[in-house]
PDB file of N, CA and C in Angstrom:
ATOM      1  N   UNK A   1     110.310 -12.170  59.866  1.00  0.00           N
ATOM      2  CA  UNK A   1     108.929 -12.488  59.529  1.00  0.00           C
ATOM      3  C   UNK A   1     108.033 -11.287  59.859  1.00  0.00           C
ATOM      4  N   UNK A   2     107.353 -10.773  59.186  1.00  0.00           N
ATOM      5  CA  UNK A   2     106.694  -9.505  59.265  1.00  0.00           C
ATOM      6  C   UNK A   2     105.089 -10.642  59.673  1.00  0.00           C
ATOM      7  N   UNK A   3     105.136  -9.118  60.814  1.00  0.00           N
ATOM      8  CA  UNK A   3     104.146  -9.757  61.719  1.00  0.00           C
ATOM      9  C   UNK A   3     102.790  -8.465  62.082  1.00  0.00           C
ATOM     10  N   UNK A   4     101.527  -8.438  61.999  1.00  0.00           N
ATOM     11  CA  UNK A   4     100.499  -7.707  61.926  1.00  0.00           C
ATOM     12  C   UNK A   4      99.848  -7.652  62.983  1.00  0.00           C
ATOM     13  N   UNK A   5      99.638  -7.129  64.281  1.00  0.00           N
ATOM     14  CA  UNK A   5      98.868  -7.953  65.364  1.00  0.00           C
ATOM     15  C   UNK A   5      97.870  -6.589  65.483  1.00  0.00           C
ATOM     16  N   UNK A   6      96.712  -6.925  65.292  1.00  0.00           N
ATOM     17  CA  UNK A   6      95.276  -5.804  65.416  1.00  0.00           C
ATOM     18  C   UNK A   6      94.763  -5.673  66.932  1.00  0.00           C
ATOM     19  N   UNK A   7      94.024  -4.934  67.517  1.00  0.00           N
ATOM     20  CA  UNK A   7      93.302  -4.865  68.576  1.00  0.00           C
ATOM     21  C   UNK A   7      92.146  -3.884  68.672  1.00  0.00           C
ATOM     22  N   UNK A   8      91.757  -4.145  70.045  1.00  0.00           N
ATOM     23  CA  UNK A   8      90.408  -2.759  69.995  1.00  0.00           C
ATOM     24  C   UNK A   8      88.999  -3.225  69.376  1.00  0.00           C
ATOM     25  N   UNK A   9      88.943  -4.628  68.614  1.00  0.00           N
ATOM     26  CA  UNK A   9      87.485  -4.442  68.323  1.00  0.00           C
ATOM     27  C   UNK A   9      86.696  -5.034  69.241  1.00  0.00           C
ATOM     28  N   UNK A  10      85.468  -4.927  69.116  1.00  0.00           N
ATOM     29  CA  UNK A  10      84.587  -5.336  70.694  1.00  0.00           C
ATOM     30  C   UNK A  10      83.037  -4.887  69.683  1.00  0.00           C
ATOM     31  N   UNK A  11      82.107  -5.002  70.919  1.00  0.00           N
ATOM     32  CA  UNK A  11      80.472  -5.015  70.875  1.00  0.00           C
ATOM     33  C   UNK A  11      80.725  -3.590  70.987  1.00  0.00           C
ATOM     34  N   UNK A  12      79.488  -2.352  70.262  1.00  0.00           N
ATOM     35  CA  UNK A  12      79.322  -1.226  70.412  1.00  0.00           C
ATOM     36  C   UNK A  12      77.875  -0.931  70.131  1.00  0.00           C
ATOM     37  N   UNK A  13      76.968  -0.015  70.841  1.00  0.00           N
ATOM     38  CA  UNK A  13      75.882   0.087  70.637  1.00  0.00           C
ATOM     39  C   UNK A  13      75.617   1.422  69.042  1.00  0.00           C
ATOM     40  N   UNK A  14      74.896   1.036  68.434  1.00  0.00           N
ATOM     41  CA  UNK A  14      75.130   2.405  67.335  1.00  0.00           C
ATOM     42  C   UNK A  14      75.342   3.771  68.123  1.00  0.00           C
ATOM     43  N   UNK A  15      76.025   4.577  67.087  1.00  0.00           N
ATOM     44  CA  UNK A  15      76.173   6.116  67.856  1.00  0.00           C
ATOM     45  C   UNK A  15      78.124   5.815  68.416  1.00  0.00           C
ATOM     46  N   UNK A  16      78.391   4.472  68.456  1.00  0.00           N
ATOM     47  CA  UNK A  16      79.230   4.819  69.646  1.00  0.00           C
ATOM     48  C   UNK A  16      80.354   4.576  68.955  1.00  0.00           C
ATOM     49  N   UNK A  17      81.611   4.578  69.769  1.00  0.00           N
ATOM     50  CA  UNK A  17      82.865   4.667  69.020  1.00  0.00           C
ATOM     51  C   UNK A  17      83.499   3.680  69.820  1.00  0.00           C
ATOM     52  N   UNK A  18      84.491   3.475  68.620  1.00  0.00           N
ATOM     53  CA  UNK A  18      85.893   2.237  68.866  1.00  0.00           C
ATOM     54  C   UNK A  18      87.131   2.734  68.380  1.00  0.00           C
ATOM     55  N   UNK A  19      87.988   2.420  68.458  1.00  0.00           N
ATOM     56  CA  UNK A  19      89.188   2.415  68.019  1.00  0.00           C
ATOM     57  C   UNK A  19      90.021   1.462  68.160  1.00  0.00           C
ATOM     58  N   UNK A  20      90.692   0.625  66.862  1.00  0.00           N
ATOM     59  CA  UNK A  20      91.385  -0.810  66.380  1.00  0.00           C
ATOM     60  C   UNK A  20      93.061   0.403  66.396  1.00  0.00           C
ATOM     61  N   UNK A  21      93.480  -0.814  66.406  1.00  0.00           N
ATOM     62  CA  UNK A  21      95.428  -0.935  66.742  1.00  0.00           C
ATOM     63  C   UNK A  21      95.592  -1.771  66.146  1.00  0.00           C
ATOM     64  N   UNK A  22      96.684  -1.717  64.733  1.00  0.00           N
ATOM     65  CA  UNK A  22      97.891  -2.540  64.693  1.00  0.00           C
ATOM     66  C   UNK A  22      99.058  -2.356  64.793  1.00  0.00           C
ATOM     67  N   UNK A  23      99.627  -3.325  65.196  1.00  0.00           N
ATOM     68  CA  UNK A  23     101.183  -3.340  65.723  1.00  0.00           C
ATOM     69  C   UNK A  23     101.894  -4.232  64.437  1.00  0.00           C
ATOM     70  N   UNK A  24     103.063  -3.025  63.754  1.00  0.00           N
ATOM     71  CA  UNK A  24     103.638  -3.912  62.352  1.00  0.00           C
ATOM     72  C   UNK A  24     104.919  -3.951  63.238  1.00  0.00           C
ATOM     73  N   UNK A  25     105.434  -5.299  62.992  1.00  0.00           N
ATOM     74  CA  UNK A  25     106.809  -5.377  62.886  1.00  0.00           C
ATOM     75  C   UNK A  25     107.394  -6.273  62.321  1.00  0.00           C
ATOM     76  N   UNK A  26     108.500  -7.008  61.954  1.00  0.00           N
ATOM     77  CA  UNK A  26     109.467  -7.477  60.819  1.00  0.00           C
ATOM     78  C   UNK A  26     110.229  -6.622  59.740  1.00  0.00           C
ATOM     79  N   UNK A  27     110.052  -5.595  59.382  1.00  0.00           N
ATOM     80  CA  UNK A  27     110.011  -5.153  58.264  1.00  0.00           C
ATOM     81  C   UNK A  27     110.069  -3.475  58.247  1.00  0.00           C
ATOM     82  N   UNK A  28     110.577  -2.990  57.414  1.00  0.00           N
ATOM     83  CA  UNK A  28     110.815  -1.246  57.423  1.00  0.00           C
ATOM     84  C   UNK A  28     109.570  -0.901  57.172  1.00  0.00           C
ATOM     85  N   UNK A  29     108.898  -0.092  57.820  1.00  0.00           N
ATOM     86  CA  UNK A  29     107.251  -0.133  57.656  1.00  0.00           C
ATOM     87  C   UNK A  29     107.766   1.688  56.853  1.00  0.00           C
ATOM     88  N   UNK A  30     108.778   2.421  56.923  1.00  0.00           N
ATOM     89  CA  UNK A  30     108.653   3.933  56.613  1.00  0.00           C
ATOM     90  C   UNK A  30     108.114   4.007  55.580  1.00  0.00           C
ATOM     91  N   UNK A  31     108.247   3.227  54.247  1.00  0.00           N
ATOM     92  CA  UNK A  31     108.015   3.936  52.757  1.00  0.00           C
ATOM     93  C   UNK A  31     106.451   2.523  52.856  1.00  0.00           C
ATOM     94  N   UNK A  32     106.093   2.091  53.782  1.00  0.00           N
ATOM     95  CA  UNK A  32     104.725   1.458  53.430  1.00  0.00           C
ATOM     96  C   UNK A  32     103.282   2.016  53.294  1.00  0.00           C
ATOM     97  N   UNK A  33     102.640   1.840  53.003  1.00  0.00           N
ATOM     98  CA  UNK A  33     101.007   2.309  52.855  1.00  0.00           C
ATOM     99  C   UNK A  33     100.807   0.857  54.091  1.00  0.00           C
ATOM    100  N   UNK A  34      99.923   1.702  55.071  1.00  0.00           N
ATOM    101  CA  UNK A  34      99.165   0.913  55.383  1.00  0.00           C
ATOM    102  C   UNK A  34      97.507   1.455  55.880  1.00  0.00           C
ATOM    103  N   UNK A  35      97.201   0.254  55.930  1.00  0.00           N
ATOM    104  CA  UNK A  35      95.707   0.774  56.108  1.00  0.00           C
ATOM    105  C   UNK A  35      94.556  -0.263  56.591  1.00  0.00           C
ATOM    106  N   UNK A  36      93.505  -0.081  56.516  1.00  0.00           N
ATOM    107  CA  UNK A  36      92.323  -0.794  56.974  1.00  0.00           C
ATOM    108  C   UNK A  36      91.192  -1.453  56.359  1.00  0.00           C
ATOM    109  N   UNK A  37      90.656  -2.593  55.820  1.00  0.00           N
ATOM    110  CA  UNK A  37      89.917  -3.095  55.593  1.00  0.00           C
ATOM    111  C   UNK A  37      88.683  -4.550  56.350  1.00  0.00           C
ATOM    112  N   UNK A  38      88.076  -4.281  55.376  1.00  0.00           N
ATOM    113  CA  UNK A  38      86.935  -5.232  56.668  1.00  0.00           C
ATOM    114  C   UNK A  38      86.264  -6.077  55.561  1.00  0.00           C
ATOM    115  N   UNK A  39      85.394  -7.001  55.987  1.00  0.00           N
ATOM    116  CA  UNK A  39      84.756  -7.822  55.709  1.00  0.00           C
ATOM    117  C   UNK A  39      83.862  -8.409  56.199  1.00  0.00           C
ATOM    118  N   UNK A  40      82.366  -8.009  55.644  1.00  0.00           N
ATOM    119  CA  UNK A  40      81.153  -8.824  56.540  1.00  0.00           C
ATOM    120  C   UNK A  40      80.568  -9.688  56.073  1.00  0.00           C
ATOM    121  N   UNK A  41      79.889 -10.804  57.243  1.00  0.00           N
ATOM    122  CA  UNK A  41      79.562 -11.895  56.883  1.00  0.00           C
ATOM    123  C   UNK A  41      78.681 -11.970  55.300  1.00  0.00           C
ATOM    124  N   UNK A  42      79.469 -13.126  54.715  1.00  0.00           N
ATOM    125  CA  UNK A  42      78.689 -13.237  53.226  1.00  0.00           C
ATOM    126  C   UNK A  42      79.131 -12.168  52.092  1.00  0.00           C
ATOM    127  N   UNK A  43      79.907 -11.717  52.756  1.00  0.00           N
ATOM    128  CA  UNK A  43      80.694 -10.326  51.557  1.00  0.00           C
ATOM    129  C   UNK A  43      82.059 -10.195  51.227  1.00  0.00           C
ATOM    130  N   UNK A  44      82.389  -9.534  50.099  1.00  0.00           N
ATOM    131  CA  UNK A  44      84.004  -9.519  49.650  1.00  0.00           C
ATOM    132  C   UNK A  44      84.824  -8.324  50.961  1.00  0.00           C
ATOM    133  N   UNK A  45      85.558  -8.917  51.073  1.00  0.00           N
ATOM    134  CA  UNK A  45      86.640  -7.521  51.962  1.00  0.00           C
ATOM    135  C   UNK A  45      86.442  -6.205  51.252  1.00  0.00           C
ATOM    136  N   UNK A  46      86.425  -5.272  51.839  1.00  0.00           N
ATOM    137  CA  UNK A  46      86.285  -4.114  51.123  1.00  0.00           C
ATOM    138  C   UNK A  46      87.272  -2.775  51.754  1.00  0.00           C
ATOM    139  N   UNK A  47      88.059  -2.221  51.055  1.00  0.00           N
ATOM    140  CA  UNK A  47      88.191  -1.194  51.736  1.00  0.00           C
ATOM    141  C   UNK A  47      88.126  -0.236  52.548  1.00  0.00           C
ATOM    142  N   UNK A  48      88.907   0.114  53.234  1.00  0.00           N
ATOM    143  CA  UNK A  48      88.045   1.157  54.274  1.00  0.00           C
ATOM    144  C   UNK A  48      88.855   2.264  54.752  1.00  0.00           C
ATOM    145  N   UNK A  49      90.480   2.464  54.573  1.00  0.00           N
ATOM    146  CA  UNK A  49      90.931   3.282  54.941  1.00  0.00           C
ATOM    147  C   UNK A  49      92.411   3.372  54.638  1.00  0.00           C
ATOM    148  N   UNK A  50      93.194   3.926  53.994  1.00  0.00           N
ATOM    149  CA  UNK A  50      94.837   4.171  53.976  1.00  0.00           C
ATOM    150  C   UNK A  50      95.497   5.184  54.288  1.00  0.00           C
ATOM    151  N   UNK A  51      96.695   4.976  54.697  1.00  0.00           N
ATOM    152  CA  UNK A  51      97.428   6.443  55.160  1.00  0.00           C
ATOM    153  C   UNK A  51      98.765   6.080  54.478  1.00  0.00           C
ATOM    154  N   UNK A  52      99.413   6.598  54.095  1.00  0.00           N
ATOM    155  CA  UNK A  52     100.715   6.197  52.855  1.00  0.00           C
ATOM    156  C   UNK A  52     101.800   6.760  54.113  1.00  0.00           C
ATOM    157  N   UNK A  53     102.687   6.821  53.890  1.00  0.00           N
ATOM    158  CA  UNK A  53     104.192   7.356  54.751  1.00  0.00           C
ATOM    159  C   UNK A  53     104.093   8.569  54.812  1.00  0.00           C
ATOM    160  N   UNK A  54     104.003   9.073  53.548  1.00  0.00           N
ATOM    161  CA  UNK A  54     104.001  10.987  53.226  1.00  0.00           C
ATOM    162  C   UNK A  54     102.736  11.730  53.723  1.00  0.00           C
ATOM    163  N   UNK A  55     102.033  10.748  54.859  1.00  0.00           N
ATOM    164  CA  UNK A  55     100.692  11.584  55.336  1.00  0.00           C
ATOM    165  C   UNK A  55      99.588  11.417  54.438  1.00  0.00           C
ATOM    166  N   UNK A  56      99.552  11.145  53.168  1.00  0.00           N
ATOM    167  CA  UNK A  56      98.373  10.948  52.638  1.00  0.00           C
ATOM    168  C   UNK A  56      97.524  10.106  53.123  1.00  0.00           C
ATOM    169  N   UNK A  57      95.698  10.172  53.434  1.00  0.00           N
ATOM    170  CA  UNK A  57      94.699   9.432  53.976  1.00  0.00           C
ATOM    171  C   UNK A  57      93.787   9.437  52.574  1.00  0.00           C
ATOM    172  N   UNK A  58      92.955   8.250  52.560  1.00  0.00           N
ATOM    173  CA  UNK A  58      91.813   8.080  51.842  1.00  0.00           C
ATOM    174  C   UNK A  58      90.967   6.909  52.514  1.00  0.00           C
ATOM    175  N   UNK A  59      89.914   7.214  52.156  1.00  0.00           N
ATOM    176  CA  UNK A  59      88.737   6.779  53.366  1.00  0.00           C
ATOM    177  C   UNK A  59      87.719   6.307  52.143  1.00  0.00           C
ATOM    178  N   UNK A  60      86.972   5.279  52.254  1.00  0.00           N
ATOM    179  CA  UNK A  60      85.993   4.640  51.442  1.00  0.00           C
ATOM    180  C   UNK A  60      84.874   5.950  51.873  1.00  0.00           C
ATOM    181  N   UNK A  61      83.981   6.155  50.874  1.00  0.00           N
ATOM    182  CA  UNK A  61      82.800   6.708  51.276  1.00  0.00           C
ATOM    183  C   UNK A  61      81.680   6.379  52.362  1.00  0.00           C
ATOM    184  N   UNK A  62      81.856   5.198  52.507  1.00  0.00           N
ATOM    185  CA  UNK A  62      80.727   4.909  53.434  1.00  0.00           C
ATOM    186  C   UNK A  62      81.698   5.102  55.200  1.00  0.00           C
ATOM    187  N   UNK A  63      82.728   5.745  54.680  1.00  0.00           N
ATOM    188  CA  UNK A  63      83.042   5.799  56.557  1.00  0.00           C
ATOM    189  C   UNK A  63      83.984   6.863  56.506  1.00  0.00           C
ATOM    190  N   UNK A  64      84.076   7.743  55.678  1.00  0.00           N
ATOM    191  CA  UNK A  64      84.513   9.137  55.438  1.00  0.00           C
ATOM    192  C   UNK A  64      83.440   9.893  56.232  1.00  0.00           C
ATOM    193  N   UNK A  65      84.283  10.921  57.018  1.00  0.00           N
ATOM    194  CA  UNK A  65      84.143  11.782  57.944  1.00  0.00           C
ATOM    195  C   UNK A  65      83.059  11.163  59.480  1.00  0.00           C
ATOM    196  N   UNK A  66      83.378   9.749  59.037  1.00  0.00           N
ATOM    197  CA  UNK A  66      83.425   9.264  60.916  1.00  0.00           C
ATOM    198  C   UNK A  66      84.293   8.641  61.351  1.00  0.00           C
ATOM    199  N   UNK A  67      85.451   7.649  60.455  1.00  0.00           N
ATOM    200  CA  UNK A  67      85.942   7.332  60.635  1.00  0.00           C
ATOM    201  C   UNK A  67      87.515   8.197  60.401  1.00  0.00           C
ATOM    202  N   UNK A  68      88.741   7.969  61.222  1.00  0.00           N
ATOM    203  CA  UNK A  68      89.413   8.675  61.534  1.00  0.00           C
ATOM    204  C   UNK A  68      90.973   7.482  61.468  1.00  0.00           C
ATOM    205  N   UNK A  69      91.781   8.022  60.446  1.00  0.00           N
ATOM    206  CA  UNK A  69      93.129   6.448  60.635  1.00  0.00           C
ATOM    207  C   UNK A  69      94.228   7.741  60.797  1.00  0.00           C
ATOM    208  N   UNK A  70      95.612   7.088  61.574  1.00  0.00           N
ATOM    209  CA  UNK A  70      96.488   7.961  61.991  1.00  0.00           C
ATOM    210  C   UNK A  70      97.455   6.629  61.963  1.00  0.00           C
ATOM    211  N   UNK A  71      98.457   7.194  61.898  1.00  0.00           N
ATOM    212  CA  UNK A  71      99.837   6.340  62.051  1.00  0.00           C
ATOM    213  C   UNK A  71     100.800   6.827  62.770  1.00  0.00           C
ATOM    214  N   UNK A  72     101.658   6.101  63.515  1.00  0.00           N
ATOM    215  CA  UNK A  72     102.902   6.530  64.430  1.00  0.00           C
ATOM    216  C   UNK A  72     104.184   5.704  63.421  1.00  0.00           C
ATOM    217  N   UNK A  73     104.938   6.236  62.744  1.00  0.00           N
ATOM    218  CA  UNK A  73     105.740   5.384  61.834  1.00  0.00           C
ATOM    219  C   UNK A  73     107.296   5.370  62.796  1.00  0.00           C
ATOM    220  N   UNK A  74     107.649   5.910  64.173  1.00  0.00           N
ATOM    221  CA  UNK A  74     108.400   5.351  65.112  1.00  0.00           C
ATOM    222  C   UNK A  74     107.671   4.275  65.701  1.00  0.00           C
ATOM    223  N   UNK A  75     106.912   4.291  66.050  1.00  0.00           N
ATOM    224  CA  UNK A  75     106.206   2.821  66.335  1.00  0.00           C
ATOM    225  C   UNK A  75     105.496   1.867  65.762  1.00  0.00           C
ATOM    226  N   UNK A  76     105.960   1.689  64.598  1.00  0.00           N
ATOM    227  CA  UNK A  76     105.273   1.109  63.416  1.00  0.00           C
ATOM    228  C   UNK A  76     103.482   0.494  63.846  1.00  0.00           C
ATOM    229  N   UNK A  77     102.794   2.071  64.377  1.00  0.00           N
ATOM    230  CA  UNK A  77     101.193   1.483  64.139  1.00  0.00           C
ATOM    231  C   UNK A  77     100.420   2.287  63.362  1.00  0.00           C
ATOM    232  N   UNK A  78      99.757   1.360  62.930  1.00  0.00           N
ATOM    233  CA  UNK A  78      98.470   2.099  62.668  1.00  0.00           C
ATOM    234  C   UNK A  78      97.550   2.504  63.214  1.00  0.00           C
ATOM    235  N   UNK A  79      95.992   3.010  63.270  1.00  0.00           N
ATOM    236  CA  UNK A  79      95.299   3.152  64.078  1.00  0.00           C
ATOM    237  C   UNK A  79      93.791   3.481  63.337  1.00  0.00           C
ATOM    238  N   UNK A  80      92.716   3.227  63.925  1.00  0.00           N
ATOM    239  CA  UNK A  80      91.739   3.513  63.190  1.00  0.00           C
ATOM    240  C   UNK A  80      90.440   4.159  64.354  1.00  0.00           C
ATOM    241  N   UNK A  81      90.150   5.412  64.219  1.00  0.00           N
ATOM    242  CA  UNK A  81      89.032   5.926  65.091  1.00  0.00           C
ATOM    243  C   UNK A  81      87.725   6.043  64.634  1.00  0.00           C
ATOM    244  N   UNK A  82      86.724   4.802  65.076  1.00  0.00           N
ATOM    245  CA  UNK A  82      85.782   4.671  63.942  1.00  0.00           C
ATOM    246  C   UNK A  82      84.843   5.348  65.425  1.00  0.00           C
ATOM    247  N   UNK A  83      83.951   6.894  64.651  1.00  0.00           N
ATOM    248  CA  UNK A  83      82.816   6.867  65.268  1.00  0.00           C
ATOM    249  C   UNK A  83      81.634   6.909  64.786  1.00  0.00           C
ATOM    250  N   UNK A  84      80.469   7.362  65.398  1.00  0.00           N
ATOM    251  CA  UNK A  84      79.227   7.287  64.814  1.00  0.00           C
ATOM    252  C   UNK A  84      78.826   5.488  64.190  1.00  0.00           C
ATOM    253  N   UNK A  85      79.082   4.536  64.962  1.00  0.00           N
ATOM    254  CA  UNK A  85      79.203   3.695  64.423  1.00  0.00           C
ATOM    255  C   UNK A  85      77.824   3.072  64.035  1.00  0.00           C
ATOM    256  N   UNK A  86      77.647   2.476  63.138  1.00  0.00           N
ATOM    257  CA  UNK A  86      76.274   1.900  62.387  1.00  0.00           C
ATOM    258  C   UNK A  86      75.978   0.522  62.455  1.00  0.00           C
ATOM    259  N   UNK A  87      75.269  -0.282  62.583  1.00  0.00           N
ATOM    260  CA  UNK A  87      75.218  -1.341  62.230  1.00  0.00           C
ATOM    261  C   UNK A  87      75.586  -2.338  61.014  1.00  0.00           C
ATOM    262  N   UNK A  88      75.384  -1.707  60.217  1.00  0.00           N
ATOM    263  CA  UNK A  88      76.358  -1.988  58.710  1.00  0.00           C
ATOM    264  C   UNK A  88      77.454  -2.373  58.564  1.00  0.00           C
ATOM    265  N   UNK A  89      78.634  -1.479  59.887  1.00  0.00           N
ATOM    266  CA  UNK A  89      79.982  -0.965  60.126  1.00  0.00           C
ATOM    267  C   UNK A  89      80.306  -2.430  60.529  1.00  0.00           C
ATOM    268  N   UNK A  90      79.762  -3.231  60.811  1.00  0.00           N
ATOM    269  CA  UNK A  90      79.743  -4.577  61.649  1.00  0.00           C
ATOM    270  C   UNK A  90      80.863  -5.611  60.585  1.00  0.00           C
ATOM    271  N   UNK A  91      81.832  -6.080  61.333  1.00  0.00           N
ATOM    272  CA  UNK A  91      82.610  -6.711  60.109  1.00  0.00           C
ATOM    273  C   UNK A  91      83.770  -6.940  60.934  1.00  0.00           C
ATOM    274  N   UNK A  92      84.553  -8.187  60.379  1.00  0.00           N
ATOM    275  CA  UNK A  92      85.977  -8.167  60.760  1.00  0.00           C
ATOM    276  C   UNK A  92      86.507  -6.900  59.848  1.00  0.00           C
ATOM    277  N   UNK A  93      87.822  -6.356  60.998  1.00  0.00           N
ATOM    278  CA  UNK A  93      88.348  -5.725  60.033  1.00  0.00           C
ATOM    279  C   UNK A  93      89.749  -6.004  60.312  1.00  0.00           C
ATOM    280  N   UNK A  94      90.674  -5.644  59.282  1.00  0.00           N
ATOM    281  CA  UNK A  94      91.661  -6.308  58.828  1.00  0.00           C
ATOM    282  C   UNK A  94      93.051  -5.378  58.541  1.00  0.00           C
ATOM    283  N   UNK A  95      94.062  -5.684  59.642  1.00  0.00           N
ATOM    284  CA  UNK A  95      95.185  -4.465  59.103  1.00  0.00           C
ATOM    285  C   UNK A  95      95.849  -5.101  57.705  1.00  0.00           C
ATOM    286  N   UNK A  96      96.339  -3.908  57.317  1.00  0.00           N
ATOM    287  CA  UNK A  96      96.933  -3.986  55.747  1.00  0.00           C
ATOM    288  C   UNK A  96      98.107  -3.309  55.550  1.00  0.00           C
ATOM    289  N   UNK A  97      98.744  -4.000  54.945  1.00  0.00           N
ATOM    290  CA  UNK A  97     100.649  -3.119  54.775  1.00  0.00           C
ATOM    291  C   UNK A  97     101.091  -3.434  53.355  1.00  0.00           C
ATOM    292  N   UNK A  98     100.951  -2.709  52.641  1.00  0.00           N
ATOM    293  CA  UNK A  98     101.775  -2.699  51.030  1.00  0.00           C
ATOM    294  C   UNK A  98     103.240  -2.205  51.127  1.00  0.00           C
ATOM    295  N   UNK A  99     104.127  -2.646  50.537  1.00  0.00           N
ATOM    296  CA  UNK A  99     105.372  -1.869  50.297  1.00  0.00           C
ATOM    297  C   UNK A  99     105.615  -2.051  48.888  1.00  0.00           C
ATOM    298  N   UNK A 100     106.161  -1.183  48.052  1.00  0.00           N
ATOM    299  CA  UNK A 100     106.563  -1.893  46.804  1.00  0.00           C
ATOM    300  C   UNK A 100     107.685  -2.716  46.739  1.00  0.00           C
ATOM    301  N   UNK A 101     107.623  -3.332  45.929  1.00  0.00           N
ATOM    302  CA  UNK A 101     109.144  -4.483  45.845  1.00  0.00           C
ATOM    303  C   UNK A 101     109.101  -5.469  47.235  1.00  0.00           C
ATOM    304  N   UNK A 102     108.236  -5.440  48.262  1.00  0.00           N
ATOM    305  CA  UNK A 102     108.134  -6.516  49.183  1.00  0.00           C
ATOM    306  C   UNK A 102     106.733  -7.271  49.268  1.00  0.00           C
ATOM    307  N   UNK A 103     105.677  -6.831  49.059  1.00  0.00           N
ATOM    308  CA  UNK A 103     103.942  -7.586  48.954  1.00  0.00           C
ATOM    309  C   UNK A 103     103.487  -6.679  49.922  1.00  0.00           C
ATOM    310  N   UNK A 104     102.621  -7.690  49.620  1.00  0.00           N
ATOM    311  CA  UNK A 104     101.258  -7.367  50.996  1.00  0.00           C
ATOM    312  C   UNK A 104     101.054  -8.194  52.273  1.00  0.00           C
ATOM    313  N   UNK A 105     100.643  -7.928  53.254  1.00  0.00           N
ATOM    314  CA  UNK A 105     100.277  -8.203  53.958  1.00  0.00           C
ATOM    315  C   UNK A 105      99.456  -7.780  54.983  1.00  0.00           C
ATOM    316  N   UNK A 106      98.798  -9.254  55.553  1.00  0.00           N
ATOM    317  CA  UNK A 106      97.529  -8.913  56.379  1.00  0.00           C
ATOM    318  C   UNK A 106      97.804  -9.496  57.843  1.00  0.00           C
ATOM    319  N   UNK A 107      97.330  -8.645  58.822  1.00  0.00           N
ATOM    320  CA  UNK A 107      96.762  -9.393  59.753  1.00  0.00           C
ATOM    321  C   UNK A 107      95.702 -10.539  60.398  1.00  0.00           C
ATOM    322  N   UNK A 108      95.179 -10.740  61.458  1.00  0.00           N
ATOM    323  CA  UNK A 108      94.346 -11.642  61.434  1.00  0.00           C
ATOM    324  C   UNK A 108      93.186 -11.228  61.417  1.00  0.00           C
ATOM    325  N   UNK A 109      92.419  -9.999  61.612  1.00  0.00           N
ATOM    326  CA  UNK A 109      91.766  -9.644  61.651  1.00  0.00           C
ATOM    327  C   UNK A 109      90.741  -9.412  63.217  1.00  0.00           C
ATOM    328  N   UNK A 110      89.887  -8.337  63.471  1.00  0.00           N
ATOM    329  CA  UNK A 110      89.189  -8.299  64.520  1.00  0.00           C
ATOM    330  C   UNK A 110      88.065  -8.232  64.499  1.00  0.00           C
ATOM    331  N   UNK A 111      86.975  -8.747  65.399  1.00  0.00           N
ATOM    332  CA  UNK A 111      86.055  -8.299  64.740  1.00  0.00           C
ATOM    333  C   UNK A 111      84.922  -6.928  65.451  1.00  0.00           C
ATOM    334  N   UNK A 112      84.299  -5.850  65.018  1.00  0.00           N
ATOM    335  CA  UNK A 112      83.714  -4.988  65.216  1.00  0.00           C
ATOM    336  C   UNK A 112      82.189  -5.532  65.347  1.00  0.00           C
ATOM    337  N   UNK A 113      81.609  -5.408  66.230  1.00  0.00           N
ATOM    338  CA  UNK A 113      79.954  -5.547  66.508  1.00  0.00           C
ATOM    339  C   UNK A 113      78.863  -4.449  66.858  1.00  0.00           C
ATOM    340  N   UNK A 114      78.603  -3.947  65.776  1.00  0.00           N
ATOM    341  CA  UNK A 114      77.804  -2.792  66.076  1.00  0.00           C
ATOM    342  C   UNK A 114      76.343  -3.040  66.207  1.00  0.00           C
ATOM    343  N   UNK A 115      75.506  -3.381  67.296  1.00  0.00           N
ATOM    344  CA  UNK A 115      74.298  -4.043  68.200  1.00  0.00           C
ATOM    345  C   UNK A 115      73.159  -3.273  67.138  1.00  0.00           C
ATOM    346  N   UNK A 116      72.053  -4.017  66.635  1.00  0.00           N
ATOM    347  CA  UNK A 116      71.153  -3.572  65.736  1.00  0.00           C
ATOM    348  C   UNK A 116      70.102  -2.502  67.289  1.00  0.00           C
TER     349      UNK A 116
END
């Protein structure tokens, strides 16, 4: 059973930084994309960050060049270094794992509070 477990989100005053953890396991995570998405109250989930196996990253615009994702693929995590954080930034966010030929999957999500 492939299993997603997130951490790290909490209250942050703007300006300040966090950093979320997921922990993948069930499943050969090497040839997966995984990555980061969020969702704030009253809104569709939206993208926010991927890192593919082969090192490739892509970052939504609104959190390109503060936000920061890295992967350990011996320890099947992900990781996400969100700084400069905004009030906007405020949202569950949500680990994400594609493989081809197996689906998708999500975690439960955490949620981020960036204090107006």
């Amino acid at each position: 059973q492939v299993q997603l477990v997130e951490s790290g989100g909490g209250l942050v005053q703007p300006g300040g930084s966090l950093r979320l953890s997921c922990a993948a396991s069930g499943l050969d995570f090497s040839s997966a994309v995984m990555g980061w998405y969020r969702q704030a109250p009253g809104k569709q989930r939206e993208f926010v960050a991927t890192h593919t196996s082969g090192g490739t990253t892509d970052y939504a615009d609104s959190v390109r060049g503060r936000f920061t994702i890295s992967r350990d693929n011996a320890k099947n995590t992900v990781s996400l270094q969100m700084s400069s954080l905004k009030p906007e930034d405020t949202a569950v966010y949500y680990c994400r794992v594609y493989k081809i030929g197996t689906g998708t999957y999500w975690g439960q999500g955490t949620q981020v509070t960036v204090l107006l």
